[in-house]
N, C-alpha and C. Protein backbone atom coordinates (compact mmCIF):
# COMPACT_ATOMS: atom_id res chain seq x y z
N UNK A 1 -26.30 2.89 4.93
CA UNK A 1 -25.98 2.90 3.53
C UNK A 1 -27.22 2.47 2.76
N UNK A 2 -27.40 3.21 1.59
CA UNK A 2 -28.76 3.14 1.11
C UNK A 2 -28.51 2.32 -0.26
N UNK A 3 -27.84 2.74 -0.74
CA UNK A 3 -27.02 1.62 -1.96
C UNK A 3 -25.84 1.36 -2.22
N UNK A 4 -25.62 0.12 -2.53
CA UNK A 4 -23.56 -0.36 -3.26
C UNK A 4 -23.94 -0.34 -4.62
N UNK A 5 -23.26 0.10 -5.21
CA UNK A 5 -23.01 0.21 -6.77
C UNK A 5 -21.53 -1.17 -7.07
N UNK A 6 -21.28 -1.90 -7.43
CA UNK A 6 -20.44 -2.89 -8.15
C UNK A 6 -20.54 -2.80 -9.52
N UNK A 7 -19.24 -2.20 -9.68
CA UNK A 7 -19.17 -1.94 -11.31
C UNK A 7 -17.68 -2.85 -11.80
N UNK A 8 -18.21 -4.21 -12.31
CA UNK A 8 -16.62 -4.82 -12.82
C UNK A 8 -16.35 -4.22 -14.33
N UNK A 9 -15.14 -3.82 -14.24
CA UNK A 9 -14.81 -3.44 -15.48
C UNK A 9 -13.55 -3.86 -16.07
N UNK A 10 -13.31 -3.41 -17.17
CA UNK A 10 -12.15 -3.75 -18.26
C UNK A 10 -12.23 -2.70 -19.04
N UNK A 11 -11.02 -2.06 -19.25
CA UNK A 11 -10.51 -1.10 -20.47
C UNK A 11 -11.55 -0.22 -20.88
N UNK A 12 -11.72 0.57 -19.72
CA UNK A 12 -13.14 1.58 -19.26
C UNK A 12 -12.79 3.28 -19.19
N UNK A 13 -11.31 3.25 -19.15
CA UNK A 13 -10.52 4.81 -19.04
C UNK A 13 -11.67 5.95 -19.32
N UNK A 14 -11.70 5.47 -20.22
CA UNK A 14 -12.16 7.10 -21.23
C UNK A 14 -14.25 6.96 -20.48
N UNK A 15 -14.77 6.16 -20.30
CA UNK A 15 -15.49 6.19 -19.48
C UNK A 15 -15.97 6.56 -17.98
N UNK A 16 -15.16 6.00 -17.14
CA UNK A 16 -14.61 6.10 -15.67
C UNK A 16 -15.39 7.65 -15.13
N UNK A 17 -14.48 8.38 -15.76
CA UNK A 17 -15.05 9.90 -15.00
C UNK A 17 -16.37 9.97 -15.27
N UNK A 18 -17.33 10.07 -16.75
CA UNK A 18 -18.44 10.22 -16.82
C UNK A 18 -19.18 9.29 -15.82
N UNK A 19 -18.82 8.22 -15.99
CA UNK A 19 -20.07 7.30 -15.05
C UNK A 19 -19.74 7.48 -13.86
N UNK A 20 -18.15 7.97 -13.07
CA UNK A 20 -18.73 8.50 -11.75
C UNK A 20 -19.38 9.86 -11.70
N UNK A 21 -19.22 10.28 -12.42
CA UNK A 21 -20.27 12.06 -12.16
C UNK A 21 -21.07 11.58 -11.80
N UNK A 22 -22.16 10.99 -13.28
CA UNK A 22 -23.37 10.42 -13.16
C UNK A 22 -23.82 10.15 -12.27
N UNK A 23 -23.34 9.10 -11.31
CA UNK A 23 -23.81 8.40 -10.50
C UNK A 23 -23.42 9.22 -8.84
N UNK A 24 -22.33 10.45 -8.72
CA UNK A 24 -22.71 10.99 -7.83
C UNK A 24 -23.95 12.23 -7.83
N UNK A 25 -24.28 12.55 -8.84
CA UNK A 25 -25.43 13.43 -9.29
C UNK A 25 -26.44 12.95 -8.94
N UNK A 26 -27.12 11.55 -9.51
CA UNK A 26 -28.31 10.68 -9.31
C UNK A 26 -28.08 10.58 -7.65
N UNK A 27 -27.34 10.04 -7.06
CA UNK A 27 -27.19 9.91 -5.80
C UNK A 27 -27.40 10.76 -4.86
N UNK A 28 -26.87 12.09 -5.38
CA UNK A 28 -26.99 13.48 -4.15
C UNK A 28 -28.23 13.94 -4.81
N UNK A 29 -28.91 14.09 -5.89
CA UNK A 29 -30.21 14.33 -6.26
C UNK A 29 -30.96 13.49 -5.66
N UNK A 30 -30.75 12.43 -5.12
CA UNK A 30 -31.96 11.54 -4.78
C UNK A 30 -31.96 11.27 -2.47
N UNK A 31 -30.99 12.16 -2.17
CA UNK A 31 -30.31 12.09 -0.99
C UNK A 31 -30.01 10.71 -0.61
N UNK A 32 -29.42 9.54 -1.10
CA UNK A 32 -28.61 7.81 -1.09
C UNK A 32 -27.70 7.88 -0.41
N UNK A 33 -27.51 7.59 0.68
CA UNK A 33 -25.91 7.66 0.93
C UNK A 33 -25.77 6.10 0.37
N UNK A 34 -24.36 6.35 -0.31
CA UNK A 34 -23.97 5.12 -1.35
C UNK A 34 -22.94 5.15 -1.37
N UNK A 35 -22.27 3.73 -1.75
CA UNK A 35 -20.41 3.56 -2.04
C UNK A 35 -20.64 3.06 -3.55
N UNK A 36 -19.47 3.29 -4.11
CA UNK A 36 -18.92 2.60 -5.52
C UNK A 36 -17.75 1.71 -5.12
N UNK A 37 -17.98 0.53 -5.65
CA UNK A 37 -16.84 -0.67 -6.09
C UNK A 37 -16.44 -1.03 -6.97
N UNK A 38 -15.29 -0.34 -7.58
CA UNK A 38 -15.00 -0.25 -9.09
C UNK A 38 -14.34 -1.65 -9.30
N UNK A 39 -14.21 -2.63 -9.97
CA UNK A 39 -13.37 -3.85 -9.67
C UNK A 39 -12.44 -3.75 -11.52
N UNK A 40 -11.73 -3.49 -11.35
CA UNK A 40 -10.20 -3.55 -12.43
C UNK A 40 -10.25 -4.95 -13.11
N UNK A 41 -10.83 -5.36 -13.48
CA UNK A 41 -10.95 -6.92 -14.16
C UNK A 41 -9.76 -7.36 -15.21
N UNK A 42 -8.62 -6.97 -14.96
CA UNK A 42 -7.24 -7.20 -15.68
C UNK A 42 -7.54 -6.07 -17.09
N UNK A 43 -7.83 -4.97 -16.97
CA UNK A 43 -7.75 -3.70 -18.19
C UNK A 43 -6.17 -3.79 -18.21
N UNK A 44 -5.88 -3.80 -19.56
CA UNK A 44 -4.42 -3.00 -19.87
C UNK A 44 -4.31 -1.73 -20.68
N UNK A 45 -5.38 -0.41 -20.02
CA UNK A 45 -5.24 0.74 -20.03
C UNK A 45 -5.09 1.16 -19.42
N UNK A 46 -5.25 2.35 -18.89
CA UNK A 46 -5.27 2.89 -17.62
C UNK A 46 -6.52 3.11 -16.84
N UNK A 47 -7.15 1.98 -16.62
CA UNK A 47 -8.29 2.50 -16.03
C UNK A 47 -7.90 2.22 -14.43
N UNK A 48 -7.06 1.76 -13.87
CA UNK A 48 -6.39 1.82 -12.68
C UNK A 48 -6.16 2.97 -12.04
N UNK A 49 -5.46 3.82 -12.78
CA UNK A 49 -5.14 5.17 -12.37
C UNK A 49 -6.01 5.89 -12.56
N UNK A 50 -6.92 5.98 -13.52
CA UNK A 50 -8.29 6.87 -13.44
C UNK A 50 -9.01 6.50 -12.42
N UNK A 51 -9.20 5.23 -11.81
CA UNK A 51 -9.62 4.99 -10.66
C UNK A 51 -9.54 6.00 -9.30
N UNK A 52 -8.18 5.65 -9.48
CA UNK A 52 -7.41 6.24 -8.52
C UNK A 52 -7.22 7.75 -8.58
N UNK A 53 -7.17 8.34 -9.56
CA UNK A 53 -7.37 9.75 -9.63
C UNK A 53 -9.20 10.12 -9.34
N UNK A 54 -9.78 9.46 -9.40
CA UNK A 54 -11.67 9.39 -9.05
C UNK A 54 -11.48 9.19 -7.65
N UNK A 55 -10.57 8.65 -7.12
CA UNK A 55 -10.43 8.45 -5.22
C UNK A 55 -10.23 9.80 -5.29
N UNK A 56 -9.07 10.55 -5.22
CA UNK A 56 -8.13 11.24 -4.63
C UNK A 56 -9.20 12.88 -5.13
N UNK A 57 -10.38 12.67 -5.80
CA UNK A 57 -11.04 13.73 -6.00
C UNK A 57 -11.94 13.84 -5.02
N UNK A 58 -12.42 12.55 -4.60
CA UNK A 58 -14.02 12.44 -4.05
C UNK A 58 -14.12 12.89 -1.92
N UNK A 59 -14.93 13.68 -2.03
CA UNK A 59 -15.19 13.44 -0.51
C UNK A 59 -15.72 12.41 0.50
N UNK A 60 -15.75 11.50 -0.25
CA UNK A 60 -16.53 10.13 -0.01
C UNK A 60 -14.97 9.69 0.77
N UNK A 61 -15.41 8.44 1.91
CA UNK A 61 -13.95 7.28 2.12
C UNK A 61 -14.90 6.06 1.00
N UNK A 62 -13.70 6.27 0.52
CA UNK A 62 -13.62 4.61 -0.70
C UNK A 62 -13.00 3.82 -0.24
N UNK A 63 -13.24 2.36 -0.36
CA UNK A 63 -12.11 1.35 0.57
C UNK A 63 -12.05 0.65 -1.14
């Protein structure tokens, strides 16, 4: 593993998808094998489920 990304967040929804593109773009442009650690810091939006809809897209294993 070439980099961890730790991203704590709060009430990030409408963000979420752009900054994972981003950061799988920079990553496969740069050949990184890398994980993301999104951490839910008590948001009361939905950035939980955007999370979780960002798992259920990715070919990556996310723990």
């Amino acid at each position: 593993m070439d980099i961890s990304i730790v991203i704590p967040l709060f009430n990030e929804e409408e963000s979420l998808p752009e900054l994972a593109a981003w950061i799988a773009r920079v990553m496969t442009a740069n050949h990184y094998s890398y994980e993301v650690i999104m951490i839910d810091d008590g948001s009361n939006d939905s950035s939980g489920e955007v999370i979780e809809g960002l798992l259920s897209k990715t070919q990556h294993p996310w723990y």
